[in-house]
PDB file of N, CA and C in Angstrom:
ATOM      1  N   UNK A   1      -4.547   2.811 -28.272  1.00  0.00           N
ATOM      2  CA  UNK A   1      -4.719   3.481 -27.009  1.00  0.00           C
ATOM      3  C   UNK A   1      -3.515   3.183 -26.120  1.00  0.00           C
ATOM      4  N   UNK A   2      -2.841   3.963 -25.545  1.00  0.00           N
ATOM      5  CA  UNK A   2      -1.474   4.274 -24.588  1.00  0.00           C
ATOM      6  C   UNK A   2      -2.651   3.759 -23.340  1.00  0.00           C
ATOM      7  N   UNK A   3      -1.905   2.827 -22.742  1.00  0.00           N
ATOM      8  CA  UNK A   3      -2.136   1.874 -21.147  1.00  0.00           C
ATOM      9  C   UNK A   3      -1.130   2.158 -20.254  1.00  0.00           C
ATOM     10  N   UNK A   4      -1.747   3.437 -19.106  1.00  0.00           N
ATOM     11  CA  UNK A   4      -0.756   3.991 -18.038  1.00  0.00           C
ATOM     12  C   UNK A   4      -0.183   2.460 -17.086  1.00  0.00           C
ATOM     13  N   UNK A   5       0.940   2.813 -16.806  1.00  0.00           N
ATOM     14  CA  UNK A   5       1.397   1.648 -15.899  1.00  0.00           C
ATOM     15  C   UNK A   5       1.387   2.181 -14.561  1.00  0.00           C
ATOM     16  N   UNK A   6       0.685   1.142 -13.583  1.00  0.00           N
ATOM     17  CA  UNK A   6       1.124   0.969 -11.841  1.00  0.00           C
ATOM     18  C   UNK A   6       2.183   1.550 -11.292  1.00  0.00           C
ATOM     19  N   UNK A   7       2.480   2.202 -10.806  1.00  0.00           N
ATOM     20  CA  UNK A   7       4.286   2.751 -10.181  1.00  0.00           C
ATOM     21  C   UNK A   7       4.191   2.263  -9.086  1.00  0.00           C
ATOM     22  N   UNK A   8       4.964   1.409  -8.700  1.00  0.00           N
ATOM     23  CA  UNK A   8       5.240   0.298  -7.953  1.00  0.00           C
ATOM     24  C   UNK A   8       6.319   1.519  -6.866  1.00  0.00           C
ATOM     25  N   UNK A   9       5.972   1.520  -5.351  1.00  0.00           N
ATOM     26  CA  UNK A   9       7.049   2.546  -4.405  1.00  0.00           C
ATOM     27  C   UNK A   9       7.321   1.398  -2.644  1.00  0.00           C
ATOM     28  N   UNK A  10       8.249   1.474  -2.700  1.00  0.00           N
ATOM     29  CA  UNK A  10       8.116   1.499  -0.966  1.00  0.00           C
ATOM     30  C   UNK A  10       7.741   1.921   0.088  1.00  0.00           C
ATOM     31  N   UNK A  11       6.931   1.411   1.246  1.00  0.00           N
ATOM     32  CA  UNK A  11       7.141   3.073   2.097  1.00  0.00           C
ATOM     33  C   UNK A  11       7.223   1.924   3.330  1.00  0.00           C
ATOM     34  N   UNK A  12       6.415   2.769   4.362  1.00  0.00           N
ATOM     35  CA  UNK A  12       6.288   2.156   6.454  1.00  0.00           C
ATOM     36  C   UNK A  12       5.011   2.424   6.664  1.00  0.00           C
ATOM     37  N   UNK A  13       4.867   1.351   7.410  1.00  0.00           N
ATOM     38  CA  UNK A  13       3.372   1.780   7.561  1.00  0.00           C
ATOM     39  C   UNK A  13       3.216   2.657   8.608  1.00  0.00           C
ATOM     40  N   UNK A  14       2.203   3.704   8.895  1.00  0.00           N
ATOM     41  CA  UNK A  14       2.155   4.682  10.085  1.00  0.00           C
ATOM     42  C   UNK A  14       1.403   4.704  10.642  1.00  0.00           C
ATOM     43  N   UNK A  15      -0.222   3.949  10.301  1.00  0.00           N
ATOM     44  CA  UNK A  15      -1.328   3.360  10.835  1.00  0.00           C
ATOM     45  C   UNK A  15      -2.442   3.254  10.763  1.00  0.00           C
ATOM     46  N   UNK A  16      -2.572   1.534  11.398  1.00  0.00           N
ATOM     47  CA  UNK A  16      -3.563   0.524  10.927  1.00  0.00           C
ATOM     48  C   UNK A  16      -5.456   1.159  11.315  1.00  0.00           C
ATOM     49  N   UNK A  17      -5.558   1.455  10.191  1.00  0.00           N
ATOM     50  CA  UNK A  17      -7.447   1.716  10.806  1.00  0.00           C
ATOM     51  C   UNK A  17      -8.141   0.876  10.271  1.00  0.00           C
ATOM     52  N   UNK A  18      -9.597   1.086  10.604  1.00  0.00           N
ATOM     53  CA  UNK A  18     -10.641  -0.560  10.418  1.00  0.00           C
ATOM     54  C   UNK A  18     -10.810  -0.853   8.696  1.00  0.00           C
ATOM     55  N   UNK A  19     -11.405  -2.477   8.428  1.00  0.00           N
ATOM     56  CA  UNK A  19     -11.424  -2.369   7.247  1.00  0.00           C
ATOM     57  C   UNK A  19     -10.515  -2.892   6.245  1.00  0.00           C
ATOM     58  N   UNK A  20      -8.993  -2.804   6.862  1.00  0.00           N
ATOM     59  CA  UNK A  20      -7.953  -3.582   6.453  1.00  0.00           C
ATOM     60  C   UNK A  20      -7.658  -2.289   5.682  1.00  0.00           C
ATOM     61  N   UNK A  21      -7.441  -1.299   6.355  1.00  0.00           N
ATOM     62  CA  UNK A  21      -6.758  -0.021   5.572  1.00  0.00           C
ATOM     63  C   UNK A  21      -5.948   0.194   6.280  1.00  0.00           C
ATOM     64  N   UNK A  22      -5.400   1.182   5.647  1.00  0.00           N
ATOM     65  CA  UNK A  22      -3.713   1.386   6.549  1.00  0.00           C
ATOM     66  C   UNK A  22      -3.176   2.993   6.075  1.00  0.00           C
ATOM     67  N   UNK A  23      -2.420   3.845   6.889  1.00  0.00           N
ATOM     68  CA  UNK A  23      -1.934   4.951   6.370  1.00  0.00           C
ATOM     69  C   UNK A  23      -0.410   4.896   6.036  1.00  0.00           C
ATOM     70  N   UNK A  24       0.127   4.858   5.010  1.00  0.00           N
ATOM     71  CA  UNK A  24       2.027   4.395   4.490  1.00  0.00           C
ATOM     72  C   UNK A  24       2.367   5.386   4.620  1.00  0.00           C
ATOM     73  N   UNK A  25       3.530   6.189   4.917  1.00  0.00           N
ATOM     74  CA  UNK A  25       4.544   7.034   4.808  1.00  0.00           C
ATOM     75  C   UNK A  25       5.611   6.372   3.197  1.00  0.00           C
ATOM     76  N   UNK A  26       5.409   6.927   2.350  1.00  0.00           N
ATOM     77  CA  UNK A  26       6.506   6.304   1.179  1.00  0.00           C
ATOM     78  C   UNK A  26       7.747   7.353   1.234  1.00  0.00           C
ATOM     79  N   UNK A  27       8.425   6.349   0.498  1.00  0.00           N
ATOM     80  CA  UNK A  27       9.679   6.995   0.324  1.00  0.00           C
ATOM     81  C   UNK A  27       9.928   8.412  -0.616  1.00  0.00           C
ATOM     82  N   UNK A  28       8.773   8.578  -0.824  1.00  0.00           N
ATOM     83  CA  UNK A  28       8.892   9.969  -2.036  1.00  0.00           C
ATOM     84  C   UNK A  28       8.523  11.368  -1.001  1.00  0.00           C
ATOM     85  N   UNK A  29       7.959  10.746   0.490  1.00  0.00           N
ATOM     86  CA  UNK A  29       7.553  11.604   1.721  1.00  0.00           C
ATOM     87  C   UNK A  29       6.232  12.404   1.504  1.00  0.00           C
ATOM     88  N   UNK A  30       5.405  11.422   0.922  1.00  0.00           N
ATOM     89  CA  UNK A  30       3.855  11.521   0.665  1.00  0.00           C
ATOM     90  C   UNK A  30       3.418  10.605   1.570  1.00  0.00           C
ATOM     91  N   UNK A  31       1.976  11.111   2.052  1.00  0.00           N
ATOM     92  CA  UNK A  31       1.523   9.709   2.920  1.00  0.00           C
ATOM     93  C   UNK A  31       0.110   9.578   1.987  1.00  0.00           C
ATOM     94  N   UNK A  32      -0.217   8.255   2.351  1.00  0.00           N
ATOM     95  CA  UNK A  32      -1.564   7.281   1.020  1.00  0.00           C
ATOM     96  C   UNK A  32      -2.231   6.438   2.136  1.00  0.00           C
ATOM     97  N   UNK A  33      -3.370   6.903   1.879  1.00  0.00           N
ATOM     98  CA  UNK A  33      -4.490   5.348   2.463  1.00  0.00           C
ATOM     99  C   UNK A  33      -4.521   4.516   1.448  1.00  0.00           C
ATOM    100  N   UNK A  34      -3.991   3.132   2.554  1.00  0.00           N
ATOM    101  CA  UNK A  34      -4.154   1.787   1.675  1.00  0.00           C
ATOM    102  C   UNK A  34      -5.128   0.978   2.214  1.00  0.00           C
ATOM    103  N   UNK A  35      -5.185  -0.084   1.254  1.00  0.00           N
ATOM    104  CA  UNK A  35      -6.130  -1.330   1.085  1.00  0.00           C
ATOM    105  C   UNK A  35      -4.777  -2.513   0.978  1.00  0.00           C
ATOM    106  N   UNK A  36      -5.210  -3.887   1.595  1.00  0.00           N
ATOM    107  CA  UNK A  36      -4.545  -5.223   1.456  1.00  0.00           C
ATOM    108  C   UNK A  36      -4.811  -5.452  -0.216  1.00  0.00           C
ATOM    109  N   UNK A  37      -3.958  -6.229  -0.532  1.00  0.00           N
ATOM    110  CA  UNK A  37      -4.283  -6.686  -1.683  1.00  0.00           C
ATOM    111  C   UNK A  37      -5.322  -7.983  -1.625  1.00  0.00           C
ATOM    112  N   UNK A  38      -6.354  -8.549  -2.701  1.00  0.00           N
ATOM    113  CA  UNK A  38      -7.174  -9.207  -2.219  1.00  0.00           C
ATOM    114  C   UNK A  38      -6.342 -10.889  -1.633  1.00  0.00           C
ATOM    115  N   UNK A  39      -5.569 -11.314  -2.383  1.00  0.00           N
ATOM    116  CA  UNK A  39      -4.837 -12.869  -1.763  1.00  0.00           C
ATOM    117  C   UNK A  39      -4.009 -12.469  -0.449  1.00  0.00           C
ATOM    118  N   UNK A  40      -3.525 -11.450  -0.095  1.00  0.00           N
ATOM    119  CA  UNK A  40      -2.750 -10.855   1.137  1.00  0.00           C
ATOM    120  C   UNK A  40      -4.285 -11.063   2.124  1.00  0.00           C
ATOM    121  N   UNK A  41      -5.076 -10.905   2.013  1.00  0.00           N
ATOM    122  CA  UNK A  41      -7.155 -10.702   2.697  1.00  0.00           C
ATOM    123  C   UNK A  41      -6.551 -12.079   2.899  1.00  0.00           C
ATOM    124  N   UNK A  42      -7.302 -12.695   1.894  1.00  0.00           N
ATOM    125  CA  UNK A  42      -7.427 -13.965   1.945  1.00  0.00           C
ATOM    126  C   UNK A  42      -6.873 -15.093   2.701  1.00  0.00           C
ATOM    127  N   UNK A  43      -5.499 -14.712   2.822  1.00  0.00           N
ATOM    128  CA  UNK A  43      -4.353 -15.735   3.611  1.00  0.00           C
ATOM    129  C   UNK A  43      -3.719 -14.811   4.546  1.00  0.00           C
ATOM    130  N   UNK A  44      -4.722 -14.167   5.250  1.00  0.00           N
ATOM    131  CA  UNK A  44      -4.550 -13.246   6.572  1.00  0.00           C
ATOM    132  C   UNK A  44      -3.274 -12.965   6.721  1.00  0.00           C
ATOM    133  N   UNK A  45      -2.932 -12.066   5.774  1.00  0.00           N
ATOM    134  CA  UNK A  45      -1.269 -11.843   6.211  1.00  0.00           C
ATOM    135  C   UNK A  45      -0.954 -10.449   7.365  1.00  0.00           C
ATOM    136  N   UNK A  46      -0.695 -10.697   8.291  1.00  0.00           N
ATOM    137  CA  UNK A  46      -0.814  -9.154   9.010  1.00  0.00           C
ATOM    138  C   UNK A  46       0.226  -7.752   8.686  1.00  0.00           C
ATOM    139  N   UNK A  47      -0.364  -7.172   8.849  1.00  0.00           N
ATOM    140  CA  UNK A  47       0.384  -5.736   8.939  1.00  0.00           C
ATOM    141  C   UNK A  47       0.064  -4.559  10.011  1.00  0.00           C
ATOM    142  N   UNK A  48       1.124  -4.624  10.617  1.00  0.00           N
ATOM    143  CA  UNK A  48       1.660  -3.519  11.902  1.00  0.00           C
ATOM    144  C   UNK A  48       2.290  -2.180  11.437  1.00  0.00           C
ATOM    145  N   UNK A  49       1.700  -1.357  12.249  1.00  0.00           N
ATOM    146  CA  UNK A  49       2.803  -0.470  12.383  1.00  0.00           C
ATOM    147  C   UNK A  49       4.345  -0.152  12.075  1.00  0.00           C
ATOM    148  N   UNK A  50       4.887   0.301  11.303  1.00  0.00           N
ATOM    149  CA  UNK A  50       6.305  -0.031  11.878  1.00  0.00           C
ATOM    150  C   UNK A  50       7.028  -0.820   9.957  1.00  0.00           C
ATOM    151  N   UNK A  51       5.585  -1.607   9.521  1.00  0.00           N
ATOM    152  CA  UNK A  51       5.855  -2.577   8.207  1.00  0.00           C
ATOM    153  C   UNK A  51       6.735  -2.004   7.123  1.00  0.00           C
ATOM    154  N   UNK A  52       7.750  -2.239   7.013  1.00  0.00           N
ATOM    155  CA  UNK A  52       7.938  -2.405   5.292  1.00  0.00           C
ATOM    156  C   UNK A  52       6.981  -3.118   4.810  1.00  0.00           C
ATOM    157  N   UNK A  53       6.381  -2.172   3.012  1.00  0.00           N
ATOM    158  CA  UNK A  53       5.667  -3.092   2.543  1.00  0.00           C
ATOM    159  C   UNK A  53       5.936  -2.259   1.258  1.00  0.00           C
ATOM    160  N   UNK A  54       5.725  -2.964   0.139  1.00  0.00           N
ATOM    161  CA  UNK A  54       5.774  -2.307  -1.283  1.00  0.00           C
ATOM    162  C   UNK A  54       3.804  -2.059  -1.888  1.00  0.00           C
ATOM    163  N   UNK A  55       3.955  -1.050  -2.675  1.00  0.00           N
ATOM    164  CA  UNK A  55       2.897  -0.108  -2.772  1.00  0.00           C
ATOM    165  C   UNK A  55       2.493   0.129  -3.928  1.00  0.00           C
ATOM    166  N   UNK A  56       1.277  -0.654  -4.350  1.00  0.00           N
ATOM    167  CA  UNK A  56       1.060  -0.332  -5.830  1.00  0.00           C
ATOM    168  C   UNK A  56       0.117   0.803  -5.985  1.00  0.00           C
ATOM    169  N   UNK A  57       0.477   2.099  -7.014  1.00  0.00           N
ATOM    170  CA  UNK A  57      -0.408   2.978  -6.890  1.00  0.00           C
ATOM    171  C   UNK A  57      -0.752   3.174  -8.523  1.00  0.00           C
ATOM    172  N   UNK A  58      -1.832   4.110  -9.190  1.00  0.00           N
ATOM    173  CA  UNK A  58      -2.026   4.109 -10.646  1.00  0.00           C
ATOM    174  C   UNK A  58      -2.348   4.889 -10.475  1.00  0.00           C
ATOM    175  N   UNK A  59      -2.118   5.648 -11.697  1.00  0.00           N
ATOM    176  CA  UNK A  59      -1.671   7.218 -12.359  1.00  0.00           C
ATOM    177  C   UNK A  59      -2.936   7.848 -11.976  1.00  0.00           C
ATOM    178  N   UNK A  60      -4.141   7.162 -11.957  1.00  0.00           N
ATOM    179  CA  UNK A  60      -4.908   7.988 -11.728  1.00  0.00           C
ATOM    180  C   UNK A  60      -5.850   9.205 -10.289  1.00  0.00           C
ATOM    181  N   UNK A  61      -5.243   8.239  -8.976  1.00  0.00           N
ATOM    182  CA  UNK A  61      -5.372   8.630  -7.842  1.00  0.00           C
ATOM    183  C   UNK A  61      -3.955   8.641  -7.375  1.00  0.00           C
ATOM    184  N   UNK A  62      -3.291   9.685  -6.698  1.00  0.00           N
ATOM    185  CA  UNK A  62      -2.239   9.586  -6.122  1.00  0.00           C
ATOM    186  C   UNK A  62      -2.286   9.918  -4.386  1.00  0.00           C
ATOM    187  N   UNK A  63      -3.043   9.698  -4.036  1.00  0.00           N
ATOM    188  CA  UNK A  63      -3.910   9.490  -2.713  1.00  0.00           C
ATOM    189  C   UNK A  63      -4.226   8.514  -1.865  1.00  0.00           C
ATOM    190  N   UNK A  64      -4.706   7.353  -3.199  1.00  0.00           N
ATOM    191  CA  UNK A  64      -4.833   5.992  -2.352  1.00  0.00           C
ATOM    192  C   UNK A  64      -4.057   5.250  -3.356  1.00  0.00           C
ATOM    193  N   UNK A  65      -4.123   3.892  -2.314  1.00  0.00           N
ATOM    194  CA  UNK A  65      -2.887   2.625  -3.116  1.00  0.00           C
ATOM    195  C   UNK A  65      -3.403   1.305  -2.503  1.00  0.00           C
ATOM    196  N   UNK A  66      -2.597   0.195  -3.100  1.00  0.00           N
ATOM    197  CA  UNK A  66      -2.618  -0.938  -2.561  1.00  0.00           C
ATOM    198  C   UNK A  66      -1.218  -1.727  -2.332  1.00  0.00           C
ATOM    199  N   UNK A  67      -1.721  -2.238  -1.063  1.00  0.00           N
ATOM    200  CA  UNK A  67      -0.602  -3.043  -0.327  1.00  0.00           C
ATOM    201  C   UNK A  67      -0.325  -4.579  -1.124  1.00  0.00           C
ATOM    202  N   UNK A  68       0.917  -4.810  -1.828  1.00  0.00           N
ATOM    203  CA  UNK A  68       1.167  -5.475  -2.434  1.00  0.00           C
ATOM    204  C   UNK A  68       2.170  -6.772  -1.922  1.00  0.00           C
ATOM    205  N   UNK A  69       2.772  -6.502  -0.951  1.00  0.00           N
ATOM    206  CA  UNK A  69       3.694  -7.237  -0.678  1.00  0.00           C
ATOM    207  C   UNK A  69       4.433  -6.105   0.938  1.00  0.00           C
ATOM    208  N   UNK A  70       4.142  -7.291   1.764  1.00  0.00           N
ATOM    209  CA  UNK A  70       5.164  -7.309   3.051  1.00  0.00           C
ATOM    210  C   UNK A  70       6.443  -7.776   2.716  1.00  0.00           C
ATOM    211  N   UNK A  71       7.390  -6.345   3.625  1.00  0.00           N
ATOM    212  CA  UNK A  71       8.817  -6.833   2.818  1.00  0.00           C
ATOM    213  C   UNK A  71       9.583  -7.410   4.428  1.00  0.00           C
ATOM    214  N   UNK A  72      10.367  -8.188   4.118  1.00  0.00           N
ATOM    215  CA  UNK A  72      10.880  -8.762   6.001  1.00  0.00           C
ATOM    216  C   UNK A  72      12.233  -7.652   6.406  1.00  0.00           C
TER     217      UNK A  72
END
């Protein structure tokens, strides 16, 4: 069995709604509702407006994603 891989993208964040979701603008000029990743939850890392952050998404929804990493 062929195992689709994650496509890992950049984007900005454009904004924070309840829940720990977020709306990204990526660099491909799609926008995605995200989710924190669960250890990003965990060790309250914040995210604003404005964020670089890298964006894990899978082949199968190209709609929603997860927030993987705040970039400085």
């Amino acid at each position: 069995m062929n195992k689709k891989k994650n496509k890992l993208i950049l984007g900005t964040v454009k904004e924070a709604l309840p829940n720990t979701m977020f709306k990204v603008d990526l660099e491909t000029g799609e926008e995605v509702l995200t989710t924190l990743k669960g250890i990003m939850r965990r060790r309250y890392v914040r995210v604003f407006p404005g964020d670089k952050v890298r964006v894990e998404m899978t082949p199968y929804d190209d709609k929603r994603g997860r927030i993987i990493q705040k970039l400085r």
